[in-house]
C-alpha atoms as a PDB file:
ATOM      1  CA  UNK A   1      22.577  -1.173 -35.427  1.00  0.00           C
ATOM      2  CA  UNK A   2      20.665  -4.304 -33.647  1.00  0.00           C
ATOM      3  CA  UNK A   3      23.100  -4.115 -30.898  1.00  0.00           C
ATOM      4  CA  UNK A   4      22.827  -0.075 -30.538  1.00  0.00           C
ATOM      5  CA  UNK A   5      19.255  -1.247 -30.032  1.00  0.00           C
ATOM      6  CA  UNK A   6      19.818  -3.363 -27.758  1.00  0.00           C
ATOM      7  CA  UNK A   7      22.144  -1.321 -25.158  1.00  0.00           C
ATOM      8  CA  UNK A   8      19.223   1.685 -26.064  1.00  0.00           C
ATOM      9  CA  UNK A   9      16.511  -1.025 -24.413  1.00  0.00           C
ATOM     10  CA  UNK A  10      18.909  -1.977 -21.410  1.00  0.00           C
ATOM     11  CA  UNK A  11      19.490   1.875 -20.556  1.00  0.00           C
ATOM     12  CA  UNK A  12      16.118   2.103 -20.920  1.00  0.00           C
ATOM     13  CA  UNK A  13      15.070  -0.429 -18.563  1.00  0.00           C
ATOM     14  CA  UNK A  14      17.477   0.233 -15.842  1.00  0.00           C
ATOM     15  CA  UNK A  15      16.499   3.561 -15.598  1.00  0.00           C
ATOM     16  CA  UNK A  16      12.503   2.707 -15.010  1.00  0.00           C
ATOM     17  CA  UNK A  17      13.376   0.118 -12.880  1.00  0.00           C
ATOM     18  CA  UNK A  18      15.775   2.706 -10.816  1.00  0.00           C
ATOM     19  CA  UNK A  19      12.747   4.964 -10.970  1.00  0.00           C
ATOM     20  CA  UNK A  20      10.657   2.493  -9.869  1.00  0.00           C
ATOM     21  CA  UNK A  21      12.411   1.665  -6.767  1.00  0.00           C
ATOM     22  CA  UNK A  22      12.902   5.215  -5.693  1.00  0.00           C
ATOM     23  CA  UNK A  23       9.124   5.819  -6.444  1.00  0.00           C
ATOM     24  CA  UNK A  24       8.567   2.825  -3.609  1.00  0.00           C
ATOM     25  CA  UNK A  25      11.358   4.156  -1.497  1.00  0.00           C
ATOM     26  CA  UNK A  26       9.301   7.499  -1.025  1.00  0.00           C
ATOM     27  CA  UNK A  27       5.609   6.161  -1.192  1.00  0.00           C
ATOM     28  CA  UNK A  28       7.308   4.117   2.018  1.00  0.00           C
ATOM     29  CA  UNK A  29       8.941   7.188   3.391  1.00  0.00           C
ATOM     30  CA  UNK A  30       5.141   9.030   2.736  1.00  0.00           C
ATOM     31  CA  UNK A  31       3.102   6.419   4.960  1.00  0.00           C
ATOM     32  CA  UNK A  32       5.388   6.465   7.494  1.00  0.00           C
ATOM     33  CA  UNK A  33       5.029  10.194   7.437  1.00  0.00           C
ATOM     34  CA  UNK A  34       1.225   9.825   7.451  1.00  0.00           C
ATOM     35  CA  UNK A  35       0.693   7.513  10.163  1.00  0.00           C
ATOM     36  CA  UNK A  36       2.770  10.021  12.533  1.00  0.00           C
ATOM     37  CA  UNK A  37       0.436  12.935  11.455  1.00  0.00           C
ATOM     38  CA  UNK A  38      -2.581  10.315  12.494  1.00  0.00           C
ATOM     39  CA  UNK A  39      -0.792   9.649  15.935  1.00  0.00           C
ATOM     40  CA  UNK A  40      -0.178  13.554  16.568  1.00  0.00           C
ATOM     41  CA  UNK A  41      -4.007  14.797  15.161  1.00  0.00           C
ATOM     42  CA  UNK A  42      -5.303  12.072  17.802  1.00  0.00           C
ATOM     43  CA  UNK A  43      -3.779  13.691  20.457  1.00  0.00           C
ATOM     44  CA  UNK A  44      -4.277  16.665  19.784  1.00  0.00           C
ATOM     45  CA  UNK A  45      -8.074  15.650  19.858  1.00  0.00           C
ATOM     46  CA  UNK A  46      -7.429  13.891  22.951  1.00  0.00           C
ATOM     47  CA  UNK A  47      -6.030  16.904  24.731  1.00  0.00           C
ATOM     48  CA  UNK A  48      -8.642  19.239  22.906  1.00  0.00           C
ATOM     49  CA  UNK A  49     -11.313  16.930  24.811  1.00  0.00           C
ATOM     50  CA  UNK A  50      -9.788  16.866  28.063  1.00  0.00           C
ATOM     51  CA  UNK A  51      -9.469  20.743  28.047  1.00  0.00           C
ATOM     52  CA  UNK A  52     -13.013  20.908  26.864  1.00  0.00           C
ATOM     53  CA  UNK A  53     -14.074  18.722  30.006  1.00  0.00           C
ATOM     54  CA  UNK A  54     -12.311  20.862  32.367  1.00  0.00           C
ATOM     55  CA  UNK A  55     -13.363  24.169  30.766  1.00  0.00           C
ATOM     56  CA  UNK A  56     -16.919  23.743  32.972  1.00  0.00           C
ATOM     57  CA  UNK A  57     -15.556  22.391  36.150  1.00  0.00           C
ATOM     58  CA  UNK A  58     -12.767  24.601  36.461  1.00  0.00           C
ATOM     59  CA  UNK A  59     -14.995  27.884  35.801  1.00  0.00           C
ATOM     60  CA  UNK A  60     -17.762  26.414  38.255  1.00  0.00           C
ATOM     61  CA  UNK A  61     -14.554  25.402  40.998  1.00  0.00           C
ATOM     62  CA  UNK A  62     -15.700  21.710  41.207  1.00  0.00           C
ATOM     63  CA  UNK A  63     -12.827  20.176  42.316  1.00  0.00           C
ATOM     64  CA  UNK A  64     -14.524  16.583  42.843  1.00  0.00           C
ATOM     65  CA  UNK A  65     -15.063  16.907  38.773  1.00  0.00           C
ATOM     66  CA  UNK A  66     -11.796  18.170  38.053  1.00  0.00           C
ATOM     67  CA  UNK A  67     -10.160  15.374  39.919  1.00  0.00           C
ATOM     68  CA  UNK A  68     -12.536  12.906  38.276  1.00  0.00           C
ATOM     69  CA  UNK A  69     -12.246  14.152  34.748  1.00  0.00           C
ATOM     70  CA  UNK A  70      -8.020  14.037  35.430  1.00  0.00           C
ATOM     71  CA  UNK A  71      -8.239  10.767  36.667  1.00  0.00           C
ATOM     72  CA  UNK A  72     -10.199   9.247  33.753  1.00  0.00           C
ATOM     73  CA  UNK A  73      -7.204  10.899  31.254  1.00  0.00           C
ATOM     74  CA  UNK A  74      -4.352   9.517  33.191  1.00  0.00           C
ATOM     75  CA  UNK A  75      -6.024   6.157  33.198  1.00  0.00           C
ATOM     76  CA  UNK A  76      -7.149   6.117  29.179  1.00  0.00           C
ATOM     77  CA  UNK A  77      -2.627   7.175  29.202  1.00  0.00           C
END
């Protein structure tokens, strides 16, 4: 019976440690997935600015502000 015991605990403790390398596999796989979201909602808020300069300039038709508000975003690129 000892040995039935035995094989029970080393089923046992394959099996969490299988778990607990999948768990890291996907909290890995979740980060990853996370920092990408970061990257796109910055530039999203990037280009949301830049529209939000231009909105004025471009209704007004001050080119010398257009071109100056372009120029800054293709430098900060």
């Amino acid at each position: 019976m000892g040995s039935m015991k035995r094989i029970s605990d080393r089923v046992k403790h394959t099996a969490a440690r299988s778990a607990t390398i999948d768990l890291r596999r996907r909290v890995a796989a979740l980060e990853a997935e996370v920092q990408e979201a970061r990257a796109l909602n910055l530039r999203v808020a990037e280009l949301t600015d830049l529209v939000t300069e231009l909105m004025v300039p471009l209704a007004t038709g001050d080119e010398e502000r257009i071109k100056a508000t372009l120029a800054k975003y293709h430098e900060g690129i």
